[in-house]
PDB file of N, CA and C in Angstrom:
ATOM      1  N   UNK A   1      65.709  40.599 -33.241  1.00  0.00           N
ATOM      2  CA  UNK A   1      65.022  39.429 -33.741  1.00  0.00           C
ATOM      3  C   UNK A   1      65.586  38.191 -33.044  1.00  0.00           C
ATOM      4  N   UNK A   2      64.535  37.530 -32.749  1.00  0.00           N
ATOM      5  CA  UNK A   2      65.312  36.016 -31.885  1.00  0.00           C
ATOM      6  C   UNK A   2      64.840  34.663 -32.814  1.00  0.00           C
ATOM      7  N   UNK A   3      66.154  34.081 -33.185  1.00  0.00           N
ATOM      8  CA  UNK A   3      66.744  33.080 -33.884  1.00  0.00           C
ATOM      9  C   UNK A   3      65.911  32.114 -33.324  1.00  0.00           C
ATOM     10  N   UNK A   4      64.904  31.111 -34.002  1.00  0.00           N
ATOM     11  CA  UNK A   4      64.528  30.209 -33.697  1.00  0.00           C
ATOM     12  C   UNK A   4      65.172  28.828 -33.508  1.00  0.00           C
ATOM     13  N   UNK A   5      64.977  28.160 -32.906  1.00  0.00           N
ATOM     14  CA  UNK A   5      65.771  26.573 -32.792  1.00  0.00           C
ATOM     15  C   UNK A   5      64.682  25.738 -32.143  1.00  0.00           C
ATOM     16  N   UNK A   6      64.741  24.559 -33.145  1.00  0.00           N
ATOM     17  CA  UNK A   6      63.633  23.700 -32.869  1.00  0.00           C
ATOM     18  C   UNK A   6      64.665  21.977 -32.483  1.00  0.00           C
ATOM     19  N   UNK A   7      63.720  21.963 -31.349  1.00  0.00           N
ATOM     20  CA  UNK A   7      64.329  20.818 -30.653  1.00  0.00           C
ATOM     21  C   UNK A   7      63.549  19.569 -30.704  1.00  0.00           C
ATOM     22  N   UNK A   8      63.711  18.285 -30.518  1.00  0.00           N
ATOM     23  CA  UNK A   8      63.144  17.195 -30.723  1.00  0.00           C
ATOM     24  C   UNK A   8      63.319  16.535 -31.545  1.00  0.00           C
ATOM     25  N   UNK A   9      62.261  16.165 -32.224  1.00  0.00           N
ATOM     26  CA  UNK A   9      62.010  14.549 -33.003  1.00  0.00           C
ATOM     27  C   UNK A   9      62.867  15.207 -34.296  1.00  0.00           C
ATOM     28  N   UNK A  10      64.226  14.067 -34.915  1.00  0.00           N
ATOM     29  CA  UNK A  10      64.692  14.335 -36.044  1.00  0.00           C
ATOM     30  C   UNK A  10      63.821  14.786 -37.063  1.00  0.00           C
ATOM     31  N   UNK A  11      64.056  15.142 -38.054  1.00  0.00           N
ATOM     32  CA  UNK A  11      63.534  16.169 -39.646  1.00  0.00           C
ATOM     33  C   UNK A  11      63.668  15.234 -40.210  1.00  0.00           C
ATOM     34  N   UNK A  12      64.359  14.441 -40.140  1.00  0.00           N
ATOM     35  CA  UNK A  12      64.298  13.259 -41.282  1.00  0.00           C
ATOM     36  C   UNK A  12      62.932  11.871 -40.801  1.00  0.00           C
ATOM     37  N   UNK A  13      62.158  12.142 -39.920  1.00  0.00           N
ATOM     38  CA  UNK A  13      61.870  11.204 -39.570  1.00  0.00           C
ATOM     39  C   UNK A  13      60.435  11.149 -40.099  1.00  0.00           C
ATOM     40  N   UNK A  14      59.876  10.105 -40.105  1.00  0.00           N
ATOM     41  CA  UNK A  14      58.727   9.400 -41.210  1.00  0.00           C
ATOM     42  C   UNK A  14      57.026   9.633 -39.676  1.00  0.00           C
ATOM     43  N   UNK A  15      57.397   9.629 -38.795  1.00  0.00           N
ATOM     44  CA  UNK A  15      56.193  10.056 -38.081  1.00  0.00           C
ATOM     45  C   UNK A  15      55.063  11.144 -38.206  1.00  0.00           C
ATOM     46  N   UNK A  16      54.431  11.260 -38.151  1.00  0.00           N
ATOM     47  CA  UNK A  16      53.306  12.321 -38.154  1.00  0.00           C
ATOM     48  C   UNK A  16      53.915  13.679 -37.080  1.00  0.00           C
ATOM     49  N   UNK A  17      53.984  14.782 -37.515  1.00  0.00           N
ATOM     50  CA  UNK A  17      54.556  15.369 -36.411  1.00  0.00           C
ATOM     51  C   UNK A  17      53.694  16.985 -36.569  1.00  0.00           C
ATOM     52  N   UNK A  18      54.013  17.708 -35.396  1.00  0.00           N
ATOM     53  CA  UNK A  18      53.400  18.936 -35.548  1.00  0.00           C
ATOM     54  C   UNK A  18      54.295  19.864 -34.512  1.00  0.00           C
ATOM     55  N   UNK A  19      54.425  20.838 -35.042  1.00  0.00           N
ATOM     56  CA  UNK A  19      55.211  22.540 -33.899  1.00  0.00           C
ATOM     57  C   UNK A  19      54.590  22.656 -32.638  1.00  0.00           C
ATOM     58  N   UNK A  20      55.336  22.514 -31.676  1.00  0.00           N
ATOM     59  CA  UNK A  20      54.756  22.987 -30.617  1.00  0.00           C
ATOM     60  C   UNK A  20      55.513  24.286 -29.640  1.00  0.00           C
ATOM     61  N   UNK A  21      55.100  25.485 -29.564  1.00  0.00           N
ATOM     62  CA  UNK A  21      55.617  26.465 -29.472  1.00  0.00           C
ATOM     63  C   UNK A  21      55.260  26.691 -27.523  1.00  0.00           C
ATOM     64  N   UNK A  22      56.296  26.589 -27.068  1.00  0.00           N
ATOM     65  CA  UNK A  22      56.709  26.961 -25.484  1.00  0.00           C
ATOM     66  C   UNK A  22      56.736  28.799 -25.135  1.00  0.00           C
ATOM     67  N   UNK A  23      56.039  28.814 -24.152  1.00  0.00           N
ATOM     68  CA  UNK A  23      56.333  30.386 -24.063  1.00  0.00           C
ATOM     69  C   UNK A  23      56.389  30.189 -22.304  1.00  0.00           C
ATOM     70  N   UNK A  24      57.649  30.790 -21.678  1.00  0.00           N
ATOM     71  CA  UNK A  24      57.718  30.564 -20.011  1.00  0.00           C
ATOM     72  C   UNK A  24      57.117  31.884 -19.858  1.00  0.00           C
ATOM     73  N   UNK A  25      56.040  32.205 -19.361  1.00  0.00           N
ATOM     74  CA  UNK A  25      55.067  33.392 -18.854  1.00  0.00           C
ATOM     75  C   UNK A  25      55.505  33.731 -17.551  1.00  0.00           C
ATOM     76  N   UNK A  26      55.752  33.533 -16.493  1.00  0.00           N
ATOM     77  CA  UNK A  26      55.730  33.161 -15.625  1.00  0.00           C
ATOM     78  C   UNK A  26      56.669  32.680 -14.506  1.00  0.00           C
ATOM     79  N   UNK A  27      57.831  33.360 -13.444  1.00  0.00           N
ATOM     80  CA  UNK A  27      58.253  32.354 -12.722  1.00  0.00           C
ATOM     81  C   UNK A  27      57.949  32.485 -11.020  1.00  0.00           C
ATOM     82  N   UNK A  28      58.338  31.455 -10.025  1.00  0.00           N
ATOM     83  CA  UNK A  28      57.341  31.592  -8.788  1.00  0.00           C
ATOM     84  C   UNK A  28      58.521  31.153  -7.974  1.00  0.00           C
ATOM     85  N   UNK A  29      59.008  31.285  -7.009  1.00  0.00           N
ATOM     86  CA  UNK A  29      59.989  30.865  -6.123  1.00  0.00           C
ATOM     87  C   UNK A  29      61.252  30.620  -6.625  1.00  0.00           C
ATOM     88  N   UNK A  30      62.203  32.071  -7.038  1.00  0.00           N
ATOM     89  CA  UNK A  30      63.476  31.891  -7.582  1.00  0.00           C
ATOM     90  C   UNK A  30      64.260  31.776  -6.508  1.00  0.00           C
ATOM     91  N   UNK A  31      65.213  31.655  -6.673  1.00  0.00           N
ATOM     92  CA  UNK A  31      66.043  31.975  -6.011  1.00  0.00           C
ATOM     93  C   UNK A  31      66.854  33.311  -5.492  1.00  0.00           C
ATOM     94  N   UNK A  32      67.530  33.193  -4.611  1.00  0.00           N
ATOM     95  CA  UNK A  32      67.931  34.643  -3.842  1.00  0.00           C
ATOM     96  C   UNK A  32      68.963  35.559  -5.103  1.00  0.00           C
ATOM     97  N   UNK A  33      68.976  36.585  -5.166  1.00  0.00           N
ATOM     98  CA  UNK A  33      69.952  36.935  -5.801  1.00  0.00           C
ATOM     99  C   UNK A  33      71.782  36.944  -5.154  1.00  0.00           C
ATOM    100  N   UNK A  34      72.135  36.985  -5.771  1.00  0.00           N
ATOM    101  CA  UNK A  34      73.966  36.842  -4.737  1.00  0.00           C
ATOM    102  C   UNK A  34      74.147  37.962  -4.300  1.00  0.00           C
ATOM    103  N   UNK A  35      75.360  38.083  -4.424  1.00  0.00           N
ATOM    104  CA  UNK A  35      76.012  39.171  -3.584  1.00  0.00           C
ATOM    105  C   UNK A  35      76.315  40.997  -4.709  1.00  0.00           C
ATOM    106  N   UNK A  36      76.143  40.508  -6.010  1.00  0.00           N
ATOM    107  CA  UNK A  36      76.463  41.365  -6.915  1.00  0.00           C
ATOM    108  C   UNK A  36      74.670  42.017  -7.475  1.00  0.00           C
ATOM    109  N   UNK A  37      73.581  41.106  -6.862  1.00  0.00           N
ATOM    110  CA  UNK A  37      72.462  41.592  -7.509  1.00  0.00           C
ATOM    111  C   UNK A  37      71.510  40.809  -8.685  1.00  0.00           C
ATOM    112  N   UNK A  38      72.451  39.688  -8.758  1.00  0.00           N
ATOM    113  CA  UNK A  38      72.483  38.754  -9.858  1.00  0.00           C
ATOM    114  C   UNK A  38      71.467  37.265  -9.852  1.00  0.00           C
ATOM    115  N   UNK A  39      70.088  37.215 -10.269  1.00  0.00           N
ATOM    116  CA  UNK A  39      69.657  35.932 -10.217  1.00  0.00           C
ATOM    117  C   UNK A  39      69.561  35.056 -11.067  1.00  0.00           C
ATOM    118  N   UNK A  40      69.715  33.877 -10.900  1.00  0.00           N
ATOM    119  CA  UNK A  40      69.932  32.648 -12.252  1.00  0.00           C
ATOM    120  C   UNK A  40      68.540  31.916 -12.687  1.00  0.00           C
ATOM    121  N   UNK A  41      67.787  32.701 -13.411  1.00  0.00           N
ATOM    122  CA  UNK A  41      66.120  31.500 -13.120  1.00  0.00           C
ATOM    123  C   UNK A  41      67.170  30.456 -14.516  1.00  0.00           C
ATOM    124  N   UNK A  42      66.004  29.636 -14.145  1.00  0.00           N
ATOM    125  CA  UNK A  42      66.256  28.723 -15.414  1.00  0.00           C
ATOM    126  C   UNK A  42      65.155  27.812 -15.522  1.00  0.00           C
ATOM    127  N   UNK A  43      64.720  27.158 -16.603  1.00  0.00           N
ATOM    128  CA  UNK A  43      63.775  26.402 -17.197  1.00  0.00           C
ATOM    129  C   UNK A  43      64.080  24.910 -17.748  1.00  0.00           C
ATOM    130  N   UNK A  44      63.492  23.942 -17.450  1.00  0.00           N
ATOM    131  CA  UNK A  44      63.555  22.660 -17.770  1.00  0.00           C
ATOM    132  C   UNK A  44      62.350  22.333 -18.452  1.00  0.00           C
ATOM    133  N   UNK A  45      62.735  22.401 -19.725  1.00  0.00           N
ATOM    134  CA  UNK A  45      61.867  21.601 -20.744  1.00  0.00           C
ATOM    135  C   UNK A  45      61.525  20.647 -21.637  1.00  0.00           C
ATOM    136  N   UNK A  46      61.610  19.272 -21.011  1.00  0.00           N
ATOM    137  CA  UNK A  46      61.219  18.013 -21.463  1.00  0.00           C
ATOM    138  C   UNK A  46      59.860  17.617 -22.492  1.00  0.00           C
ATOM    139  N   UNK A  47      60.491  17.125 -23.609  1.00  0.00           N
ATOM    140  CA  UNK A  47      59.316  16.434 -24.459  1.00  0.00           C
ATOM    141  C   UNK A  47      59.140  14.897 -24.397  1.00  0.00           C
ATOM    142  N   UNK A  48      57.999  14.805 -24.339  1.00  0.00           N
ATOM    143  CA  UNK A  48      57.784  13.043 -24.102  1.00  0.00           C
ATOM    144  C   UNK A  48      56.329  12.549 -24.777  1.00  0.00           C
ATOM    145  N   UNK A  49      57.031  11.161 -24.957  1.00  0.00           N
ATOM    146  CA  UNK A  49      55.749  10.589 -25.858  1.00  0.00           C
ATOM    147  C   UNK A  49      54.294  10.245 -24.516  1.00  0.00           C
ATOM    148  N   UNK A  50      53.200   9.845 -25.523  1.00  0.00           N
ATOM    149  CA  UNK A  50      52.482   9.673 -24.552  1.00  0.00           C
ATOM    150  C   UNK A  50      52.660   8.353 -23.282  1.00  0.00           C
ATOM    151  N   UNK A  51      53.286   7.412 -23.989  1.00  0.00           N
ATOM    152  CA  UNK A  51      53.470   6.311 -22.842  1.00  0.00           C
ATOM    153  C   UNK A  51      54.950   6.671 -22.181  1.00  0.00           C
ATOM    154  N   UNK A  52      55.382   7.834 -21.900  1.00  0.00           N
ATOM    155  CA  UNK A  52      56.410   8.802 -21.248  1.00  0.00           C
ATOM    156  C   UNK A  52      57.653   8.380 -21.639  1.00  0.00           C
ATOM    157  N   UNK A  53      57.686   8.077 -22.757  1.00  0.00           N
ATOM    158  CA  UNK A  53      59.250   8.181 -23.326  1.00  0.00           C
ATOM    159  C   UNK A  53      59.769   9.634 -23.686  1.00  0.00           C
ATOM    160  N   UNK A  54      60.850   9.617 -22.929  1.00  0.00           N
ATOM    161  CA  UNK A  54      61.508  11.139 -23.615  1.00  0.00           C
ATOM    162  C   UNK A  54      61.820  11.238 -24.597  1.00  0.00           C
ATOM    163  N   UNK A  55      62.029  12.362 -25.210  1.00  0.00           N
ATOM    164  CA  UNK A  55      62.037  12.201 -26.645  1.00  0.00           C
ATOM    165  C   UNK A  55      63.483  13.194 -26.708  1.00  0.00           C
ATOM    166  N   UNK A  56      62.980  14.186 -25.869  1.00  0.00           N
ATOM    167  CA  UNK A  56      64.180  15.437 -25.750  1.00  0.00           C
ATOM    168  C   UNK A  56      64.066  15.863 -24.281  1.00  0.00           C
ATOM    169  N   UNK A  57      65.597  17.005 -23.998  1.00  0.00           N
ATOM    170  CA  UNK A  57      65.027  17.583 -23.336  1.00  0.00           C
ATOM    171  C   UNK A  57      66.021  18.727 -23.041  1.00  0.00           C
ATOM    172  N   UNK A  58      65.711  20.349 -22.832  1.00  0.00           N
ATOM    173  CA  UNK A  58      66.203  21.331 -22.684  1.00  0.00           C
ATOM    174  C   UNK A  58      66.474  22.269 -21.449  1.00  0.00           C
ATOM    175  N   UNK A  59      67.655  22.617 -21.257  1.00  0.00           N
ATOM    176  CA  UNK A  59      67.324  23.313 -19.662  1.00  0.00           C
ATOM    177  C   UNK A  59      67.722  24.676 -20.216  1.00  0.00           C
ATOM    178  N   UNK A  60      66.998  25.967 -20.170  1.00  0.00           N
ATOM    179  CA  UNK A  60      66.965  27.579 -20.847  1.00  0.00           C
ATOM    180  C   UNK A  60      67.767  27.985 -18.958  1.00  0.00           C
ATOM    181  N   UNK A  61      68.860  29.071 -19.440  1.00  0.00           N
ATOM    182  CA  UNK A  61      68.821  29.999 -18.086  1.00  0.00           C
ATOM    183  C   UNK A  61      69.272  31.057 -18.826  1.00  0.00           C
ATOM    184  N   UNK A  62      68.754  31.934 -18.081  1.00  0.00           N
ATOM    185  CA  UNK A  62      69.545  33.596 -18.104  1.00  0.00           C
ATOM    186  C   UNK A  62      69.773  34.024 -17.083  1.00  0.00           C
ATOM    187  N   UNK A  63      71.012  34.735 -16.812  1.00  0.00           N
ATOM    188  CA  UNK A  63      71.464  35.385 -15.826  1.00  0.00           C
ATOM    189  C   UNK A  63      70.673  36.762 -15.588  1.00  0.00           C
ATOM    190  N   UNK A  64      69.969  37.493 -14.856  1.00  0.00           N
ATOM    191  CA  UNK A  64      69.546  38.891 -15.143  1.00  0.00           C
ATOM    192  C   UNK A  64      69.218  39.859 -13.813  1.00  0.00           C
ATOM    193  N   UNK A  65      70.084  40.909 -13.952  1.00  0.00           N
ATOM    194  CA  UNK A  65      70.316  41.863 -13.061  1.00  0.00           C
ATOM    195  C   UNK A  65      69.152  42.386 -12.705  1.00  0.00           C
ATOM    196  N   UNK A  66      68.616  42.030 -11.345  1.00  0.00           N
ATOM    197  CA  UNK A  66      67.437  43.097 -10.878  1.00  0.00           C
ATOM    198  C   UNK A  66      67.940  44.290 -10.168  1.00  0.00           C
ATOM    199  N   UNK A  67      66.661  44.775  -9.740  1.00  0.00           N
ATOM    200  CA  UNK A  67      67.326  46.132  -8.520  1.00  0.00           C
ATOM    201  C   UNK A  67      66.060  46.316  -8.088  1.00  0.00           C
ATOM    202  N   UNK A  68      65.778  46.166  -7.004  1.00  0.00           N
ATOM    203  CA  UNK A  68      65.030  46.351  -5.881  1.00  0.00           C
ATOM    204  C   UNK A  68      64.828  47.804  -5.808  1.00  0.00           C
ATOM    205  N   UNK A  69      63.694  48.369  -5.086  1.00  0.00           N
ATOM    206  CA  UNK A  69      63.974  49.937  -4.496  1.00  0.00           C
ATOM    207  C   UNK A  69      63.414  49.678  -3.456  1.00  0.00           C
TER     208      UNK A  69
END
């Protein structure tokens, strides 16, 4: 089971607000793996208002062993 954590606009705060749920589908030009087999993707995920104020912002990585054949 994976532990949710919600990032952004404080809980205490008086704005109109709503969930917005991120799912990374997808990645396109990683990087090489090293010398052990090992590649680092990682994700940058910024929230911002509409006149582009940031509000938050998150960078996700996992380390994860491929293997080629």
């Amino acid at each position: 089971m994976v532990a949710t954590v919600i990032h952004g606009i404080d809980r205490s705060t008086t704005e109109g607000t709503e969930l917005l749920r991120v799912r990374v589908v997808k990645g396109e030009r990683l990087g090489k793996r090293d010398l052990f087999g090992v590649v680092s993707p990682y994700c940058v995920i910024r929230l911002e208002r509409a006149d582009g104020e940031q509000i938050d912002e998150i960078t996700l990585e996992k380390k994860k062993k491929v293997c080629f054949s």
